[in-house]
PDB file of N, CA and C in Angstrom:
ATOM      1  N   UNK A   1     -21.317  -8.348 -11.630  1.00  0.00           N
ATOM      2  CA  UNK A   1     -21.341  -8.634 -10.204  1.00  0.00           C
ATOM      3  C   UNK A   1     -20.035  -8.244  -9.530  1.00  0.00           C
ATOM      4  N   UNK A   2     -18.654  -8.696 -10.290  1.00  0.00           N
ATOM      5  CA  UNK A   2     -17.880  -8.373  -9.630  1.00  0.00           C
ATOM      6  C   UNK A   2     -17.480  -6.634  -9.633  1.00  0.00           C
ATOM      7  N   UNK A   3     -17.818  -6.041 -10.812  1.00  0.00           N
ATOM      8  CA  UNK A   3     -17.334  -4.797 -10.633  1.00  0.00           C
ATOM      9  C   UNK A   3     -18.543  -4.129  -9.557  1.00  0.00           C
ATOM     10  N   UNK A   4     -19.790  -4.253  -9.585  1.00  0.00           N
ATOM     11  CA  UNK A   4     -20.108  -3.518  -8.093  1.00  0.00           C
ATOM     12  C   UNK A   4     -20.160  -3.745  -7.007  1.00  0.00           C
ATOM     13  N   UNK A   5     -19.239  -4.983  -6.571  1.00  0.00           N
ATOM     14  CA  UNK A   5     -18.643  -5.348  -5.497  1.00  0.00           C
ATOM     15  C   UNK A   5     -17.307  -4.591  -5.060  1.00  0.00           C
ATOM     16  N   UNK A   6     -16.722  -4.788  -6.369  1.00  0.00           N
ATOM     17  CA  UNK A   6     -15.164  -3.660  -5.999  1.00  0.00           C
ATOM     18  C   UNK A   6     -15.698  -2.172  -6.050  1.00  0.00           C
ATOM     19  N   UNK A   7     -16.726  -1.870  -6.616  1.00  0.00           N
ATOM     20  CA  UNK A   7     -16.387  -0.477  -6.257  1.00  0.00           C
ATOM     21  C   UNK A   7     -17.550  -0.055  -5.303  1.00  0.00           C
ATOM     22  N   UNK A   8     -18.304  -0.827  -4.887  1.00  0.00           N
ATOM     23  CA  UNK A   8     -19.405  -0.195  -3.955  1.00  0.00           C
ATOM     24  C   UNK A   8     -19.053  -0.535  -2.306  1.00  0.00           C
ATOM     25  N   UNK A   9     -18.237  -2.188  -2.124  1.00  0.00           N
ATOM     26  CA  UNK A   9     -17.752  -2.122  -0.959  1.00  0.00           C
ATOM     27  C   UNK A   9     -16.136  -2.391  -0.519  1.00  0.00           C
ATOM     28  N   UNK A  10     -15.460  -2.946  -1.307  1.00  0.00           N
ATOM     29  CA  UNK A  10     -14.630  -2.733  -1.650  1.00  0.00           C
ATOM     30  C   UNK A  10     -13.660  -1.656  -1.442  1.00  0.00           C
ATOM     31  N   UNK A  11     -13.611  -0.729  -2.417  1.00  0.00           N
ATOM     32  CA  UNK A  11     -12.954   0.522  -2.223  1.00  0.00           C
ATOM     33  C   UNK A  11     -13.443   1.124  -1.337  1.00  0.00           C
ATOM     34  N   UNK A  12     -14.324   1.392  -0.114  1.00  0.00           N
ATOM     35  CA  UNK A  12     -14.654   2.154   0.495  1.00  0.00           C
ATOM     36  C   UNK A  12     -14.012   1.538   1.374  1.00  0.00           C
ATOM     37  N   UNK A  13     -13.552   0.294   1.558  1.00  0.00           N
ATOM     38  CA  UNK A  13     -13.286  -0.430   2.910  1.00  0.00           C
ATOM     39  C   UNK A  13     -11.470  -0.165   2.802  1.00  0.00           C
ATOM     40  N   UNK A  14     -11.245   0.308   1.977  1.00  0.00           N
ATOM     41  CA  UNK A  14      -9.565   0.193   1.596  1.00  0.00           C
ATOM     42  C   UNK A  14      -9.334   1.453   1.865  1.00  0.00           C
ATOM     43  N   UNK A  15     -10.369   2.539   1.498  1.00  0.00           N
ATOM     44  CA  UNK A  15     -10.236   3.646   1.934  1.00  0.00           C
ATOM     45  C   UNK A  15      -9.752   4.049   3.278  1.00  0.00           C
ATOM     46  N   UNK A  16     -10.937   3.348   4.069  1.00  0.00           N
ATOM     47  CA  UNK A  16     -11.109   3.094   5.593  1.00  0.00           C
ATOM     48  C   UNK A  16      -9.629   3.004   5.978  1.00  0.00           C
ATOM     49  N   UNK A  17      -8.908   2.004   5.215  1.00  0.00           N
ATOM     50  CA  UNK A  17      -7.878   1.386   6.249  1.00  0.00           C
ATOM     51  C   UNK A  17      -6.939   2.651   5.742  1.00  0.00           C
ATOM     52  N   UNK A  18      -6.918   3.343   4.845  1.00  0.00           N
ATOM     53  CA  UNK A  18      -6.061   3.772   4.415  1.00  0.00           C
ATOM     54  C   UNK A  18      -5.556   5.158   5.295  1.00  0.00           C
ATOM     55  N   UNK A  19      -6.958   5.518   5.540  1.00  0.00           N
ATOM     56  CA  UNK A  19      -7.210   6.810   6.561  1.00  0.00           C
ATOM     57  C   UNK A  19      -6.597   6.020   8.084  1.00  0.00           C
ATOM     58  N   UNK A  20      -7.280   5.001   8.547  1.00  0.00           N
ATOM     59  CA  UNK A  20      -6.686   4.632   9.648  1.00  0.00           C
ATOM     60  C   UNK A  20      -4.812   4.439   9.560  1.00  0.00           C
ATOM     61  N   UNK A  21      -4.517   4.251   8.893  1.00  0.00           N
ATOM     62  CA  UNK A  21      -2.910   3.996   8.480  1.00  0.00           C
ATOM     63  C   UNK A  21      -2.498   5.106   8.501  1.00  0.00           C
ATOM     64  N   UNK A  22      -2.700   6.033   7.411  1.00  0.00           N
ATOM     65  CA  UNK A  22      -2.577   7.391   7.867  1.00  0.00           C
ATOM     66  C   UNK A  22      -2.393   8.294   9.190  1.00  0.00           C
ATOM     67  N   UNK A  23      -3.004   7.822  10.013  1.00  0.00           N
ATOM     68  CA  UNK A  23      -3.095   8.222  11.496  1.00  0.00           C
ATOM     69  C   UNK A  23      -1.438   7.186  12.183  1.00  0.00           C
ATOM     70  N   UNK A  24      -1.554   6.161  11.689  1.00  0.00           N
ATOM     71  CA  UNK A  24      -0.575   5.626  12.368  1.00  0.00           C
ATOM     72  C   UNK A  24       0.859   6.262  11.759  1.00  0.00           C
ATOM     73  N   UNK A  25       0.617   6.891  10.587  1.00  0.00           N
ATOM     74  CA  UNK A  25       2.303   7.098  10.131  1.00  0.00           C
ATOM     75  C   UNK A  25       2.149   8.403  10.787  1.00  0.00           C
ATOM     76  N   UNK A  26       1.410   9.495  11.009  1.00  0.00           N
ATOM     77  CA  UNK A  26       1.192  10.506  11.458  1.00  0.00           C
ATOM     78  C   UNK A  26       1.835  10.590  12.827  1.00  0.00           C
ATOM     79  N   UNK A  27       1.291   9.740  13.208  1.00  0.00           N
ATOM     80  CA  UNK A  27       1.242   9.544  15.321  1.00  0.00           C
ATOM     81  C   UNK A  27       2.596   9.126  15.641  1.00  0.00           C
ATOM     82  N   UNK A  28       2.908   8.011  14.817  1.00  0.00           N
ATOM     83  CA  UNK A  28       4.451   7.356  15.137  1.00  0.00           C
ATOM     84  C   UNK A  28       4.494   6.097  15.688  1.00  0.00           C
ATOM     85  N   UNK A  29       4.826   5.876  16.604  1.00  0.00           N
ATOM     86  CA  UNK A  29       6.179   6.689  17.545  1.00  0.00           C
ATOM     87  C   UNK A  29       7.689   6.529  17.215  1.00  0.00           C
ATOM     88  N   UNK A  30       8.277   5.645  16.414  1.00  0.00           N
ATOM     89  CA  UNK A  30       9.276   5.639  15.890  1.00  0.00           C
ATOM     90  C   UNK A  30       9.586   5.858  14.386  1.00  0.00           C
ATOM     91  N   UNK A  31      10.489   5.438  14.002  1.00  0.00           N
ATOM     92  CA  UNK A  31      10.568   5.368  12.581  1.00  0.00           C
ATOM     93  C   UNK A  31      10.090   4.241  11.769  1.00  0.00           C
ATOM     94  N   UNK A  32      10.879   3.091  12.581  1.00  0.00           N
ATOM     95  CA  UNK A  32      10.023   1.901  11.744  1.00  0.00           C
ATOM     96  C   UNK A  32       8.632   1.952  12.219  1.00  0.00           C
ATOM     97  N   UNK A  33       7.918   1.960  13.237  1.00  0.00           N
ATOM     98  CA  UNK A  33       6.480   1.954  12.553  1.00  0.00           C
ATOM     99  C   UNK A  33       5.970   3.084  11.826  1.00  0.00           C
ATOM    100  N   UNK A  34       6.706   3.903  11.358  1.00  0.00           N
ATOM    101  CA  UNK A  34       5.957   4.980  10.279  1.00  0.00           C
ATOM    102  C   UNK A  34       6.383   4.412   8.769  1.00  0.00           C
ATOM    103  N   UNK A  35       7.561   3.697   8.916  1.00  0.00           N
ATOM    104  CA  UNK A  35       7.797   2.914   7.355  1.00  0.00           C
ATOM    105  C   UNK A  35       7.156   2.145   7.211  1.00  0.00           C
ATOM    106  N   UNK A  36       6.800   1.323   7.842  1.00  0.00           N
ATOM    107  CA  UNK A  36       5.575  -0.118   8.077  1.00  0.00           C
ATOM    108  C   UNK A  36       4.095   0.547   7.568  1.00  0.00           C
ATOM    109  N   UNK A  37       3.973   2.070   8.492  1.00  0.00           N
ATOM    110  CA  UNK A  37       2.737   2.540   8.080  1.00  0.00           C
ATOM    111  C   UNK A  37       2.320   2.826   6.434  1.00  0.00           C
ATOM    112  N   UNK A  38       3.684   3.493   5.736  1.00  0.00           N
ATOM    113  CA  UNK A  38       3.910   3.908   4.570  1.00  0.00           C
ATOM    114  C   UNK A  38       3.866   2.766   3.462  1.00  0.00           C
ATOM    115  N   UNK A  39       4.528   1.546   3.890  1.00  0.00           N
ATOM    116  CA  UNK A  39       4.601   0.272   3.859  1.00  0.00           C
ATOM    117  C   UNK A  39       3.214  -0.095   3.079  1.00  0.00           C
ATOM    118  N   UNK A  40       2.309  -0.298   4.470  1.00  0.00           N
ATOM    119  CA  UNK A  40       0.903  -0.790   4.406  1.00  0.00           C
ATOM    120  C   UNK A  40       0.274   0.315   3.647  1.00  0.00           C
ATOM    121  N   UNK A  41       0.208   1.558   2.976  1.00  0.00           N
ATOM    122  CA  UNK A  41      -0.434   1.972   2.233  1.00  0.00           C
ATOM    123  C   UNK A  41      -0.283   2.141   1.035  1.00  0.00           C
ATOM    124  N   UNK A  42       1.137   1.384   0.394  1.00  0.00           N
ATOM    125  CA  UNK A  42       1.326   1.619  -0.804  1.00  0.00           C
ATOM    126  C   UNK A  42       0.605  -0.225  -1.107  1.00  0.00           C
ATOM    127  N   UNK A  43       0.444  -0.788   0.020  1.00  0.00           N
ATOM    128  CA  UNK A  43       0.162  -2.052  -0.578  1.00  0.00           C
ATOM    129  C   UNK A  43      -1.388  -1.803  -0.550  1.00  0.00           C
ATOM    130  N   UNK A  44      -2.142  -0.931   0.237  1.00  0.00           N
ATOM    131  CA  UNK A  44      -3.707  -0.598   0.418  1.00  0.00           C
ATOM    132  C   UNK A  44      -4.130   0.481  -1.425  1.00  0.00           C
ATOM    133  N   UNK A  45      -3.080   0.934  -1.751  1.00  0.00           N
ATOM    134  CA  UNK A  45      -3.201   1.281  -3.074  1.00  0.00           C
ATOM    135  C   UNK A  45      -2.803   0.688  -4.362  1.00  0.00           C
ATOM    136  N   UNK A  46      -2.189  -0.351  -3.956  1.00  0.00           N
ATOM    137  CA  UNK A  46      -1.986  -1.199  -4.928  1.00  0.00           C
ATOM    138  C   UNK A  46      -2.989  -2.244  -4.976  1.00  0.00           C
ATOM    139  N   UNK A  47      -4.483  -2.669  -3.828  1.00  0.00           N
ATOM    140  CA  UNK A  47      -5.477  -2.986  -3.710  1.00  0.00           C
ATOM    141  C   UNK A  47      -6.252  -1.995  -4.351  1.00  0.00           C
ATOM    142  N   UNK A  48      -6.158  -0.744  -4.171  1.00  0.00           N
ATOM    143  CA  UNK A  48      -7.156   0.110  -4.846  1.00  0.00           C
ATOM    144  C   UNK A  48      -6.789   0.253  -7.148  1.00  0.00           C
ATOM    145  N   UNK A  49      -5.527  -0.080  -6.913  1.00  0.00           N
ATOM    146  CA  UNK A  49      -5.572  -0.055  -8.475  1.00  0.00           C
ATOM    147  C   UNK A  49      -6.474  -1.661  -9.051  1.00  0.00           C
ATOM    148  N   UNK A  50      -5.822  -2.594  -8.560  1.00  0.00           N
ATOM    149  CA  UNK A  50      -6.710  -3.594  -8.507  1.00  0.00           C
ATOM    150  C   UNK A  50      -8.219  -3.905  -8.621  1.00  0.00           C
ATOM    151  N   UNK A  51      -8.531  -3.179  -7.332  1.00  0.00           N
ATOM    152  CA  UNK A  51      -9.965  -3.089  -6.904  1.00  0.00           C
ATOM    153  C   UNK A  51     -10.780  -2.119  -8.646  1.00  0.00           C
ATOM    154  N   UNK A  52      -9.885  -1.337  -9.067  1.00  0.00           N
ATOM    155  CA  UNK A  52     -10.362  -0.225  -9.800  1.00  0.00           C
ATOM    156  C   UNK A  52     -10.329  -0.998 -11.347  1.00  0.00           C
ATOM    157  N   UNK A  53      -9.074  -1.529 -11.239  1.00  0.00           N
ATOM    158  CA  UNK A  53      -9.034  -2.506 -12.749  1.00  0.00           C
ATOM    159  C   UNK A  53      -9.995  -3.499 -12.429  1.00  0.00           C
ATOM    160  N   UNK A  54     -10.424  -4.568 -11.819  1.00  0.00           N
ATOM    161  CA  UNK A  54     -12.124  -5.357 -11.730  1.00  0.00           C
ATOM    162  C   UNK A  54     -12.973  -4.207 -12.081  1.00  0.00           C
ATOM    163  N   UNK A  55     -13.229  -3.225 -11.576  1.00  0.00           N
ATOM    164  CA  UNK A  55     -14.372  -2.927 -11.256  1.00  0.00           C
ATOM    165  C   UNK A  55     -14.776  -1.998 -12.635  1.00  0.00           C
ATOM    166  N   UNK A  56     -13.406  -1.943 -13.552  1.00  0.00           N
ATOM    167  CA  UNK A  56     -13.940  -0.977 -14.264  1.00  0.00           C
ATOM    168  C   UNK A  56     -13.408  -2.382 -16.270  1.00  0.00           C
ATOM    169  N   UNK A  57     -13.082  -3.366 -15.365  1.00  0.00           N
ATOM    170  CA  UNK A  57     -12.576  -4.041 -16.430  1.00  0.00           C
ATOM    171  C   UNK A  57     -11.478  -3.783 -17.231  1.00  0.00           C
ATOM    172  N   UNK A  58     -10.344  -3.415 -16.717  1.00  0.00           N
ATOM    173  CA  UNK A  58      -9.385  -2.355 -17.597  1.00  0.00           C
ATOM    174  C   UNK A  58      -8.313  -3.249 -16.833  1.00  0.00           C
ATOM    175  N   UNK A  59      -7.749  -4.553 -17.783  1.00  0.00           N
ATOM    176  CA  UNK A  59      -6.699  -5.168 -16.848  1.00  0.00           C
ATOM    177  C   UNK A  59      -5.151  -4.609 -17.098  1.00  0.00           C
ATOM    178  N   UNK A  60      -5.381  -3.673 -18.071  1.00  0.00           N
ATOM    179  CA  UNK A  60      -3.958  -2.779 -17.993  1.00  0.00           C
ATOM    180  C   UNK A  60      -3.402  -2.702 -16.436  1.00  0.00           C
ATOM    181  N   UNK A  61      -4.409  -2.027 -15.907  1.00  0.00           N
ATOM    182  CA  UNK A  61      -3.992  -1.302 -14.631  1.00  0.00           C
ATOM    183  C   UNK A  61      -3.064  -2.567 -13.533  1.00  0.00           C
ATOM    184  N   UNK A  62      -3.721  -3.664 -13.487  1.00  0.00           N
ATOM    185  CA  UNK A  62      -3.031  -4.604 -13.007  1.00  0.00           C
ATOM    186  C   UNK A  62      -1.688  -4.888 -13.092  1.00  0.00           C
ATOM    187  N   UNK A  63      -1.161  -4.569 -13.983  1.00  0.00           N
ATOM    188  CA  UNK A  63       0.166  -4.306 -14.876  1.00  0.00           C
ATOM    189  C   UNK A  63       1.042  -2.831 -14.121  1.00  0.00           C
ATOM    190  N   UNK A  64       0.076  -1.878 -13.985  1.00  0.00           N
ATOM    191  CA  UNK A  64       0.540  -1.128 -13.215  1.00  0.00           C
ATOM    192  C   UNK A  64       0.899  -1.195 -11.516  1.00  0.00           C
ATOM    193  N   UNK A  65      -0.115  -2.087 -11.153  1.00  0.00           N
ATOM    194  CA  UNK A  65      -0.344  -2.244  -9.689  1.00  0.00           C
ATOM    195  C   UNK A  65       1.140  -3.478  -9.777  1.00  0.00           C
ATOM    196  N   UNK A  66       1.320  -4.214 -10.195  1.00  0.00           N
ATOM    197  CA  UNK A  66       2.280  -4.834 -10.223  1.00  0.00           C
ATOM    198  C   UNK A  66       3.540  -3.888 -10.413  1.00  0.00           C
ATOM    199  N   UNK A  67       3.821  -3.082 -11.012  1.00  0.00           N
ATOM    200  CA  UNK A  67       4.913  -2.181 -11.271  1.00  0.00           C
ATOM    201  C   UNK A  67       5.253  -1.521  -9.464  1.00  0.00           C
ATOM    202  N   UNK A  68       4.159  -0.649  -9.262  1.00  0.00           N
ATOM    203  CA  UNK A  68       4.110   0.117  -8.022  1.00  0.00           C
ATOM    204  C   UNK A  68       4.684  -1.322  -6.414  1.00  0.00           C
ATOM    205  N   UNK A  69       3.975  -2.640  -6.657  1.00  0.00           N
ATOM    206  CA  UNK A  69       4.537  -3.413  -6.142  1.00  0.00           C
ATOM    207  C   UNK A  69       6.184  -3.526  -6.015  1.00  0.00           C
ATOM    208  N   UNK A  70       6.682  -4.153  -7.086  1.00  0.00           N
ATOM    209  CA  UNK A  70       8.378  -3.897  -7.374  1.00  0.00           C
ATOM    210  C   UNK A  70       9.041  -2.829  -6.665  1.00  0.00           C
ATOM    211  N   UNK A  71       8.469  -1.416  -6.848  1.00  0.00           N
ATOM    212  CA  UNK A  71       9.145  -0.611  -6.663  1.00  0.00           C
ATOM    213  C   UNK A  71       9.058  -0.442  -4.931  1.00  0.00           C
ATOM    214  N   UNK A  72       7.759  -0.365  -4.273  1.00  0.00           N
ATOM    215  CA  UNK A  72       7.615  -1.097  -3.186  1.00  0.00           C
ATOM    216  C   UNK A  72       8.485  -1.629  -2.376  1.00  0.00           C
ATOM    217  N   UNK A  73       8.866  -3.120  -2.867  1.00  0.00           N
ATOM    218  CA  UNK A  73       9.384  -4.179  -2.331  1.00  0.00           C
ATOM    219  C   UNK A  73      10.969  -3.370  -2.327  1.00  0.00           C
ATOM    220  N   UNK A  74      11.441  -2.442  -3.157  1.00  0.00           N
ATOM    221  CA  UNK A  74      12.765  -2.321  -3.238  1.00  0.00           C
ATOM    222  C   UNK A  74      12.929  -0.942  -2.408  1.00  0.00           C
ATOM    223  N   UNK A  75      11.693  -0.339  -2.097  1.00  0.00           N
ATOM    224  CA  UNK A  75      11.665   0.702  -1.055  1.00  0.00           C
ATOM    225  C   UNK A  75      12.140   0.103   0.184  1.00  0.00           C
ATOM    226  N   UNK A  76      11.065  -0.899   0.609  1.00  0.00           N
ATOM    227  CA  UNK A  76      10.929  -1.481   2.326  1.00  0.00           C
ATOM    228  C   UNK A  76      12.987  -2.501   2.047  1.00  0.00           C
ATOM    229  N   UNK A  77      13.444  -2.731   0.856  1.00  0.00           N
ATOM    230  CA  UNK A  77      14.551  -3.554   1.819  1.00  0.00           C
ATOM    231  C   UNK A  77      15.404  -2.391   1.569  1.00  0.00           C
ATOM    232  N   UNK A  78      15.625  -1.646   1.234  1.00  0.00           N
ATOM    233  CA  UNK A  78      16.439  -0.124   1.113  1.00  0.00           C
ATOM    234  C   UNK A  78      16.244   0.025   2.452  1.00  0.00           C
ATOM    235  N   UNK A  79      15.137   0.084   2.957  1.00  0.00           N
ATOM    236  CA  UNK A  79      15.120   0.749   4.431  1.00  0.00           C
ATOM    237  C   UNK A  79      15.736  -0.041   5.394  1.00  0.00           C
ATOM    238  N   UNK A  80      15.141  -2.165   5.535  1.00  0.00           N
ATOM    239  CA  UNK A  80      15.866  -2.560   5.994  1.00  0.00           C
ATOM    240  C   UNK A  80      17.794  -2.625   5.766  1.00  0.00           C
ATOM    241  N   UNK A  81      18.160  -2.232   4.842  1.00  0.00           N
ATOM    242  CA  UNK A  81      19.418  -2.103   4.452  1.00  0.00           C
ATOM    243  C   UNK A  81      19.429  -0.870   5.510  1.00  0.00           C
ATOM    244  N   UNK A  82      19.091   0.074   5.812  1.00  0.00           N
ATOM    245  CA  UNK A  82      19.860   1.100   6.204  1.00  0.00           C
ATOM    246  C   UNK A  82      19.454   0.834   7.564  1.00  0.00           C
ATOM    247  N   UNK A  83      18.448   0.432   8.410  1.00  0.00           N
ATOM    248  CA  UNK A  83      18.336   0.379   9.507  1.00  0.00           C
ATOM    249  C   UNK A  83      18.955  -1.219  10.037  1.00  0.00           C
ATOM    250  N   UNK A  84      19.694  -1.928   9.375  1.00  0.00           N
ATOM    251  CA  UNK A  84      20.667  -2.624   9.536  1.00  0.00           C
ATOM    252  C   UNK A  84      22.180  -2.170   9.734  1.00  0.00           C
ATOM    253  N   UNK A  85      22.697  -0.730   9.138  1.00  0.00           N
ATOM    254  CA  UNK A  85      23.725  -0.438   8.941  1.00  0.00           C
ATOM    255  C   UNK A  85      23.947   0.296  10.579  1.00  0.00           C
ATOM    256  N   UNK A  86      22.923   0.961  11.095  1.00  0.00           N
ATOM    257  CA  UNK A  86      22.250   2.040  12.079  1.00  0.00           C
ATOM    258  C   UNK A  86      22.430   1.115  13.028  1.00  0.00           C
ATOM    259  N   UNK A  87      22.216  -0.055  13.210  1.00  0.00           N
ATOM    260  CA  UNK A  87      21.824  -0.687  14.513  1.00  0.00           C
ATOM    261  C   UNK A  87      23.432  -1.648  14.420  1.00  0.00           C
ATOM    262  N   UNK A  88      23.957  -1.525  13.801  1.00  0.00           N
ATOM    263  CA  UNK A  88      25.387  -2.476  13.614  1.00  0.00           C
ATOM    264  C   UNK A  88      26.920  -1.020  14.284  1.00  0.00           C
ATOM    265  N   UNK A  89      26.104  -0.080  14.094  1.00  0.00           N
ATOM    266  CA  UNK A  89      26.908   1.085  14.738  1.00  0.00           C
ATOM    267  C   UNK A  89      27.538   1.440  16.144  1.00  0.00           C
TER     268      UNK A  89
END
């Protein structure tokens, strides 16, 4: 039950957002909302590794989606670090 839930509506709906996000890092208009955009899609793929480990029963991947998280989290305060340094100028 649960794996053709993650992969029949599920991933299609993460997709969705992912394409819509896409448009927003595309469009802009500044910088921080294109990091925010970039932001929100590494966390919309770290739902899709997720979504993919349920659906296919393979809880390795979870392990991975947690990794890509970390690295993540140390992307977005890198950025706040530097757009702290920028605005203190």
């Amino acid at each position: 039950m649960v794996s053709s839930v993650a992969l029949y509506f599920v991933l299609p709906a993460i997709v969705l957002a992912v394409v819509t996000t896409f448009v927003r890092l595309l469009l802009g208009p500044s910088l921080p909302d294109r990091v925010v955009a970039l932001d929100l899609m590494t966390t919309l793929g770290i739902g899709v590794i997720v979504a993919y480990a349920l659906g296919m029963d393979e809880p390795i991947f979870v392990d991975i989606a947690i990794v890509v998280a970390l690295i993540s989290f140390l992307g977005t305060i890198a950025f706040a670090y530097y757009v702290q340094k920028r605005v203190q100028q």
